[in-house]
PDB file of N, CA and C in Angstrom:
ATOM      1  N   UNK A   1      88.259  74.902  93.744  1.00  0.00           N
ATOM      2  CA  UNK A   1      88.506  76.331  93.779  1.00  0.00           C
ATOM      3  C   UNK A   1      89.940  76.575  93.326  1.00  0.00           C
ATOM      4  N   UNK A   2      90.250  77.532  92.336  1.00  0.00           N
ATOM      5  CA  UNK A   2      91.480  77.664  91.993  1.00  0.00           C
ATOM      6  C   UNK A   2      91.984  78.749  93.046  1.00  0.00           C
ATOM      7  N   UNK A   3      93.205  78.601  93.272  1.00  0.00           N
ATOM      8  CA  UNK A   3      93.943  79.559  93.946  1.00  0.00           C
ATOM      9  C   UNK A   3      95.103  80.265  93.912  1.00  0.00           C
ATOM     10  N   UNK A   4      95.625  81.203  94.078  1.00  0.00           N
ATOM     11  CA  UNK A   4      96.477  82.313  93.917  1.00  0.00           C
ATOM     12  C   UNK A   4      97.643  82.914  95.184  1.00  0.00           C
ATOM     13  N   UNK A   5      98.866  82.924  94.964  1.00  0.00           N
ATOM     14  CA  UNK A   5      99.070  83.712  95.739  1.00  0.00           C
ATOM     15  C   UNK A   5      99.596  85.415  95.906  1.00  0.00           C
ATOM     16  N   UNK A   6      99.583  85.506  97.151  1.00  0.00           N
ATOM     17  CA  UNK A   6      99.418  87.034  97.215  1.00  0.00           C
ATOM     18  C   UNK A   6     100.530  87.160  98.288  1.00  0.00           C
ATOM     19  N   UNK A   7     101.451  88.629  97.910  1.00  0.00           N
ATOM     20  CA  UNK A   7     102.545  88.734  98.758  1.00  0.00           C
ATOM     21  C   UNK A   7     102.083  89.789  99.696  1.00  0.00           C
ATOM     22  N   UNK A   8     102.045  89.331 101.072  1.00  0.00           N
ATOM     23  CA  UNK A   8     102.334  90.501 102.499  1.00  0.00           C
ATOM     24  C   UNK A   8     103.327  90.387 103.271  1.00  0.00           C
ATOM     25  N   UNK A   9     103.543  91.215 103.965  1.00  0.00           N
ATOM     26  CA  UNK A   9     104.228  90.755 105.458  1.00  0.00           C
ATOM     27  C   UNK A   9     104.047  89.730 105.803  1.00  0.00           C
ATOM     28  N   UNK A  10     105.449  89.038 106.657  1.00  0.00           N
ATOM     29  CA  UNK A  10     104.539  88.284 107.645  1.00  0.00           C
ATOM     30  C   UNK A  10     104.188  88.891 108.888  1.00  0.00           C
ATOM     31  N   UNK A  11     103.707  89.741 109.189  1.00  0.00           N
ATOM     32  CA  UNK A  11     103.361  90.717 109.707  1.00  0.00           C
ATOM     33  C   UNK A  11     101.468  90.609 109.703  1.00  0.00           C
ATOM     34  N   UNK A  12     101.485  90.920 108.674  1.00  0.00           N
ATOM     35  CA  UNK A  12      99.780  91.021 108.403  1.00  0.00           C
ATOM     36  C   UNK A  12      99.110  89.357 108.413  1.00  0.00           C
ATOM     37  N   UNK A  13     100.319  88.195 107.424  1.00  0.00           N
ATOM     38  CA  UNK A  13      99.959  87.306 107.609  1.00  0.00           C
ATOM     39  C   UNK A  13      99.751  86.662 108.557  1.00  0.00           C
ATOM     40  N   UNK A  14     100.622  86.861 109.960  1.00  0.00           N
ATOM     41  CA  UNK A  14     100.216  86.548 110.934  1.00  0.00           C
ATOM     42  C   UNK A  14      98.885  87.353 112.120  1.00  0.00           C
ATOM     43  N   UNK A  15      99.058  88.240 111.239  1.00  0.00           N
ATOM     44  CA  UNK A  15      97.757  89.187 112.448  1.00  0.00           C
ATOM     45  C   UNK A  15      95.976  88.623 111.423  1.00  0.00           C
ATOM     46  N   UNK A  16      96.126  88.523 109.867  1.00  0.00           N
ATOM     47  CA  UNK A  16      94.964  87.888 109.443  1.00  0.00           C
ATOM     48  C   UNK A  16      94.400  86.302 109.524  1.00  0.00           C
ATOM     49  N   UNK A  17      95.770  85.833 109.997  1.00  0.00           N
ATOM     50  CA  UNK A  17      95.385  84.200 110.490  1.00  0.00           C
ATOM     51  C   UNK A  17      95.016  84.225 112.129  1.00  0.00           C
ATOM     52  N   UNK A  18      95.332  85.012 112.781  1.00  0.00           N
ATOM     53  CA  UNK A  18      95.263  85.204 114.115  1.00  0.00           C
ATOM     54  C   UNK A  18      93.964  85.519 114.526  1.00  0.00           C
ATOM     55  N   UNK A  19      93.578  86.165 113.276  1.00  0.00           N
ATOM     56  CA  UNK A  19      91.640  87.068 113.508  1.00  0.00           C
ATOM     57  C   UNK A  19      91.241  85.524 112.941  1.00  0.00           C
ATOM     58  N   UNK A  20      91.085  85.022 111.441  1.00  0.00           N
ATOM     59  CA  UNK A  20      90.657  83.578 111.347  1.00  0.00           C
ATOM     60  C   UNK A  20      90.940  82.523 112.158  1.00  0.00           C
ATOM     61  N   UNK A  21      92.138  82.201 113.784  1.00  0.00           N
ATOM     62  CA  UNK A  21      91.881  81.577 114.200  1.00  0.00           C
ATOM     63  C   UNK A  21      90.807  81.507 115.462  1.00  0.00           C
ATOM     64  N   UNK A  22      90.817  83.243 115.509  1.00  0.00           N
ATOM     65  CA  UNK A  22      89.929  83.263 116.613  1.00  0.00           C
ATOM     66  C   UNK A  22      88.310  83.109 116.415  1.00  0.00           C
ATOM     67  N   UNK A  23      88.102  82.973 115.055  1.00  0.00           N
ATOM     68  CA  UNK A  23      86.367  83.178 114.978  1.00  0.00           C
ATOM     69  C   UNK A  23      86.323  81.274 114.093  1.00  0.00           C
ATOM     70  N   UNK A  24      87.602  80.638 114.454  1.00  0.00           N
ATOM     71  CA  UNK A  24      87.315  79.260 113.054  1.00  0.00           C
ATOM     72  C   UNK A  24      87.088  79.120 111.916  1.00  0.00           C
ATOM     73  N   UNK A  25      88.099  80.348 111.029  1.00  0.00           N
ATOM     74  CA  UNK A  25      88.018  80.901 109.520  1.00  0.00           C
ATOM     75  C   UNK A  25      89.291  80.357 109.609  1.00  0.00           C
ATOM     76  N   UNK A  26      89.221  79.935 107.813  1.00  0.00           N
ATOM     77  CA  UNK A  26      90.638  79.783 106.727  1.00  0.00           C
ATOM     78  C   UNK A  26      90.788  81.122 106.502  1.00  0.00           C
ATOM     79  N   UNK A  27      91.902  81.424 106.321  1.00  0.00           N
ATOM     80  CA  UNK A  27      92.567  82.432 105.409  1.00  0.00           C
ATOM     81  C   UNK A  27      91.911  83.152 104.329  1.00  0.00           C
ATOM     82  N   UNK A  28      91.171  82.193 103.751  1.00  0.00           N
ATOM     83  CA  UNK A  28      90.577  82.476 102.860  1.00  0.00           C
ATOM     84  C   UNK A  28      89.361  83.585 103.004  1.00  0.00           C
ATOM     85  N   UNK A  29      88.137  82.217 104.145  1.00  0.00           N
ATOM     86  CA  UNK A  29      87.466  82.996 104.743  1.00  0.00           C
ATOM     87  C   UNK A  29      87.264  84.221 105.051  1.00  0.00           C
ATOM     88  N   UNK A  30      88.580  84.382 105.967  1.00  0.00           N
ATOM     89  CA  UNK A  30      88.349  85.967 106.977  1.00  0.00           C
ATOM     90  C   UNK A  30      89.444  86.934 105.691  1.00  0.00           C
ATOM     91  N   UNK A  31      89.942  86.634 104.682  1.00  0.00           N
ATOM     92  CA  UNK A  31      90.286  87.849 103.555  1.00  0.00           C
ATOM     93  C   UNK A  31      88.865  88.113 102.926  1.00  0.00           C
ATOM     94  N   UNK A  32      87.746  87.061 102.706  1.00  0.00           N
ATOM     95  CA  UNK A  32      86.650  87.448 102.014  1.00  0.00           C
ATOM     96  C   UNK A  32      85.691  87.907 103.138  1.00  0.00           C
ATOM     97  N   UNK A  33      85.697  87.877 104.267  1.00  0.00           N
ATOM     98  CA  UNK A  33      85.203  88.915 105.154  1.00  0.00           C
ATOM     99  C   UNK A  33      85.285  90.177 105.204  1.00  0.00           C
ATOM    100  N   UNK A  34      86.322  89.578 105.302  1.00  0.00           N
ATOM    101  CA  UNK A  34      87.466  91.370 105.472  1.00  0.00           C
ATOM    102  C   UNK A  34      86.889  92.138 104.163  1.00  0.00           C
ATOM    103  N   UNK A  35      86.898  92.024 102.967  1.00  0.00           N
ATOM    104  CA  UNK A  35      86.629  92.459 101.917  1.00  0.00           C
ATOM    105  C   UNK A  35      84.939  93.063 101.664  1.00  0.00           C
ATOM    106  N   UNK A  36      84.149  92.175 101.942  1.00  0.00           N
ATOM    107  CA  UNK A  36      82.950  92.357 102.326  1.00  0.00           C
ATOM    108  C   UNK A  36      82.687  93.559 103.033  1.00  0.00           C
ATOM    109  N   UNK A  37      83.447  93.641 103.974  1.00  0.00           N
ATOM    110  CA  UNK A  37      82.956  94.384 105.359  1.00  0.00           C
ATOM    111  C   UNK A  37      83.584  95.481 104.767  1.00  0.00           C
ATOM    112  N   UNK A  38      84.797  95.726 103.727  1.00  0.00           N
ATOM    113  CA  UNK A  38      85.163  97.062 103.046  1.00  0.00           C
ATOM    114  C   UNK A  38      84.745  97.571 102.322  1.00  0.00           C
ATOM    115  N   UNK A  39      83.704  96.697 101.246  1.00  0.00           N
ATOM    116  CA  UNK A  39      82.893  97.007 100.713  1.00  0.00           C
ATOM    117  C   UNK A  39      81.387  97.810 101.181  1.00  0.00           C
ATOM    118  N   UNK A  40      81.163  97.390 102.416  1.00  0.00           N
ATOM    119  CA  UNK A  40      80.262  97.510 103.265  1.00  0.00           C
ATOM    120  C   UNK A  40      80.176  99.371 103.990  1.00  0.00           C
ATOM    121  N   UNK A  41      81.309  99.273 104.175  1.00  0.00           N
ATOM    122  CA  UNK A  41      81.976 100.349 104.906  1.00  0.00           C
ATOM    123  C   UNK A  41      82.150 101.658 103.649  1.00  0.00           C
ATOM    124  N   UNK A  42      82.629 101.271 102.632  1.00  0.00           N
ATOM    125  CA  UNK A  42      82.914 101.957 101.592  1.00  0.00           C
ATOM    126  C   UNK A  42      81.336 102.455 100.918  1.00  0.00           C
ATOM    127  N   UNK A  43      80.242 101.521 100.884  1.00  0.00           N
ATOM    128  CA  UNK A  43      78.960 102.047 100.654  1.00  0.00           C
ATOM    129  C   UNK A  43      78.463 102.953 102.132  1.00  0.00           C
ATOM    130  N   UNK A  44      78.430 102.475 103.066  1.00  0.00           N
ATOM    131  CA  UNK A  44      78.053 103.506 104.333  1.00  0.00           C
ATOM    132  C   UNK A  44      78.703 104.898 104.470  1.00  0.00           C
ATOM    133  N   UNK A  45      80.415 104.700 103.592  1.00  0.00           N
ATOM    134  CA  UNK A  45      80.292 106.153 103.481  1.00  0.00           C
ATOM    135  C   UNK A  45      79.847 107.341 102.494  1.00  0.00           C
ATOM    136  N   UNK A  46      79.398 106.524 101.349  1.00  0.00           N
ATOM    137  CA  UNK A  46      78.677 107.127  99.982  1.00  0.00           C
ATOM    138  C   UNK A  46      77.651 107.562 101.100  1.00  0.00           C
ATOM    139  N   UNK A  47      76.985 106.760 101.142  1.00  0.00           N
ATOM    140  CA  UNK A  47      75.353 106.535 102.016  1.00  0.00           C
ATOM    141  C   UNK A  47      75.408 107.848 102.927  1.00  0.00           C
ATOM    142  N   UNK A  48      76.481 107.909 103.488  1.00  0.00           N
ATOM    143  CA  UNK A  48      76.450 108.993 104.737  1.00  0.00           C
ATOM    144  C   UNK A  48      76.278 110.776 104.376  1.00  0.00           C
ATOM    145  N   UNK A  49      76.703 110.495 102.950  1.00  0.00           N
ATOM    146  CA  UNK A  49      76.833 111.878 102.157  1.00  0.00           C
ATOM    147  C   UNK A  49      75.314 112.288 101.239  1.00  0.00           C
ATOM    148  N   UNK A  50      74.718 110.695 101.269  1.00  0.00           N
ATOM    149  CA  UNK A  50      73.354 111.024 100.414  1.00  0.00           C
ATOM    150  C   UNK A  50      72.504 111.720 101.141  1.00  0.00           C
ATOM    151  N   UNK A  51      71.376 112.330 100.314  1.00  0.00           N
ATOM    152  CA  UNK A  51      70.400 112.847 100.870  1.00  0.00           C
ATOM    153  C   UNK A  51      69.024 111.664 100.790  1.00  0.00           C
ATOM    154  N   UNK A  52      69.019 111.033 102.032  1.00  0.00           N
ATOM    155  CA  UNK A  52      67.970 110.526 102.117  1.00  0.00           C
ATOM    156  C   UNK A  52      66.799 110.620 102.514  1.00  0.00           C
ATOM    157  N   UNK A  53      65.414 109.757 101.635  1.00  0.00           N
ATOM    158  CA  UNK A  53      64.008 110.404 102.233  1.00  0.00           C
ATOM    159  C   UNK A  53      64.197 109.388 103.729  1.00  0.00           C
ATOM    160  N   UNK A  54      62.820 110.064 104.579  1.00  0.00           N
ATOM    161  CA  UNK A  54      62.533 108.827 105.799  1.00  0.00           C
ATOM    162  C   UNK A  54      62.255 107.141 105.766  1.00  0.00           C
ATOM    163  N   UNK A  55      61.676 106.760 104.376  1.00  0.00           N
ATOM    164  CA  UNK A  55      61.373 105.365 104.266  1.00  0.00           C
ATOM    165  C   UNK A  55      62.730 104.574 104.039  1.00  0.00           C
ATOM    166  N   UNK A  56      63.976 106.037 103.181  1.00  0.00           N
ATOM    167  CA  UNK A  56      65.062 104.603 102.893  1.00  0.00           C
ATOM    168  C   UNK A  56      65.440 104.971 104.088  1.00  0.00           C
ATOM    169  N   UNK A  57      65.629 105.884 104.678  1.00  0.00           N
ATOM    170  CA  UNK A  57      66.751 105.678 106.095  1.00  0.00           C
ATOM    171  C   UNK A  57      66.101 104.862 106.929  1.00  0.00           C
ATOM    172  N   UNK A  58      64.774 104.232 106.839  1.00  0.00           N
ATOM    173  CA  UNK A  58      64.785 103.341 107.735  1.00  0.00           C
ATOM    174  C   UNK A  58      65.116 101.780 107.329  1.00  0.00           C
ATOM    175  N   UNK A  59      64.856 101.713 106.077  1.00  0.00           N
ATOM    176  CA  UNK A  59      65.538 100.598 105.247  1.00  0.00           C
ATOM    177  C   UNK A  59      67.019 100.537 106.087  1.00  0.00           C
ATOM    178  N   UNK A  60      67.720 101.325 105.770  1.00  0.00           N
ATOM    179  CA  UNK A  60      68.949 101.373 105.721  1.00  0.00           C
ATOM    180  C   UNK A  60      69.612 101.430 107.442  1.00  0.00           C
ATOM    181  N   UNK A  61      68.568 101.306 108.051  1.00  0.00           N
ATOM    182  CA  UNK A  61      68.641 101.585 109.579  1.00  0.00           C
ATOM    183  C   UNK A  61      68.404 100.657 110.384  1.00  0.00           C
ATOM    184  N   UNK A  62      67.447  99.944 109.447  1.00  0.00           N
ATOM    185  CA  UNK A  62      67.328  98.305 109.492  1.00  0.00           C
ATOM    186  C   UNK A  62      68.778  97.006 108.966  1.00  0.00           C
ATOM    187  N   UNK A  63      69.231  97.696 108.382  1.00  0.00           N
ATOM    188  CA  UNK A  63      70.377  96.926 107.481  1.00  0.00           C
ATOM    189  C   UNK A  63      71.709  97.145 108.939  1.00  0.00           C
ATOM    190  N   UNK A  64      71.606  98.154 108.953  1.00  0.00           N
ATOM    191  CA  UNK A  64      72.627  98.613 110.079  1.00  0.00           C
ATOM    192  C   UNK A  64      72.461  97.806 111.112  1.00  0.00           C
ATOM    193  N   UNK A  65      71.132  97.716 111.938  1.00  0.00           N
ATOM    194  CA  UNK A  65      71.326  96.843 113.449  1.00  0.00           C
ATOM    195  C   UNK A  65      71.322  95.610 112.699  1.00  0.00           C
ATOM    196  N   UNK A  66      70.925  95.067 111.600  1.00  0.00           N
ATOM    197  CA  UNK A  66      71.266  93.456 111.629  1.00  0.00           C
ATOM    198  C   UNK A  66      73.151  93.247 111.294  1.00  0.00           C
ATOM    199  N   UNK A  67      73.379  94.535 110.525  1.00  0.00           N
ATOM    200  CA  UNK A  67      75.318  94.441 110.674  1.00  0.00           C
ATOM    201  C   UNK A  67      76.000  94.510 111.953  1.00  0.00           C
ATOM    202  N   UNK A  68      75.595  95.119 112.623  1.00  0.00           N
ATOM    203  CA  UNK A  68      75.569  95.045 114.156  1.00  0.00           C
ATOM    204  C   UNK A  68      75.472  93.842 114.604  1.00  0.00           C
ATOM    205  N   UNK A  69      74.432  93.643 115.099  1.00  0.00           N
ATOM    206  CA  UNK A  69      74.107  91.944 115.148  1.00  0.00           C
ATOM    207  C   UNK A  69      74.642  91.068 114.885  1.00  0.00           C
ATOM    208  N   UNK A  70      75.452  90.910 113.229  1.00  0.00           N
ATOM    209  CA  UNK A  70      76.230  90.240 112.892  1.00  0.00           C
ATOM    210  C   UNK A  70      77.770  89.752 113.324  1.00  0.00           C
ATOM    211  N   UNK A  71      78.400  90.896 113.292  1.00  0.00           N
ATOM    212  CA  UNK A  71      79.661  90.971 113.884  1.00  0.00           C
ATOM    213  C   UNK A  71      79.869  91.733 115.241  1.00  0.00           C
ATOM    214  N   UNK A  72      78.459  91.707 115.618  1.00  0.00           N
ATOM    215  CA  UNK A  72      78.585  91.901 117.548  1.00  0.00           C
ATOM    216  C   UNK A  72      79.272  92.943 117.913  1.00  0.00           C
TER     217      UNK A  72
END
């Protein structure tokens, strides 16, 4: 895997290694979590503005308790 670096605080660097030490993530890991889950968040709020029929909101209602589920 090639890799890169990226300038923060050490501020953040220590509060995003602190969340990866508590769940047994690299750095790496819990930034591509983190990212995921913004992505995630960033479609739920499109989603929240659509007009949906009853079959996708239950699709989508289904997707929700297993994200739930996921990160507890």
């Amino acid at each position: 895997m090639q890799s890169t670096t990226i300038r923060v605080s050490a501020e953040t660097r220590d509060a995003v290694k602190a969340l990866a030490e508590a769940d047994d993530r690299t750095l790496d890991q819990q930034i591509a979590l983190m990212a995921r889950r913004e992505r995630q968040r960033a479609m739920g709020r499109a989603l929240a503005h659509a007009e949906l029929t009853e079959p996708v909101r239950a699709v989508l209602d289904g997707g929700a308790r297993t994200v739930d589920a996921e990160i507890g």
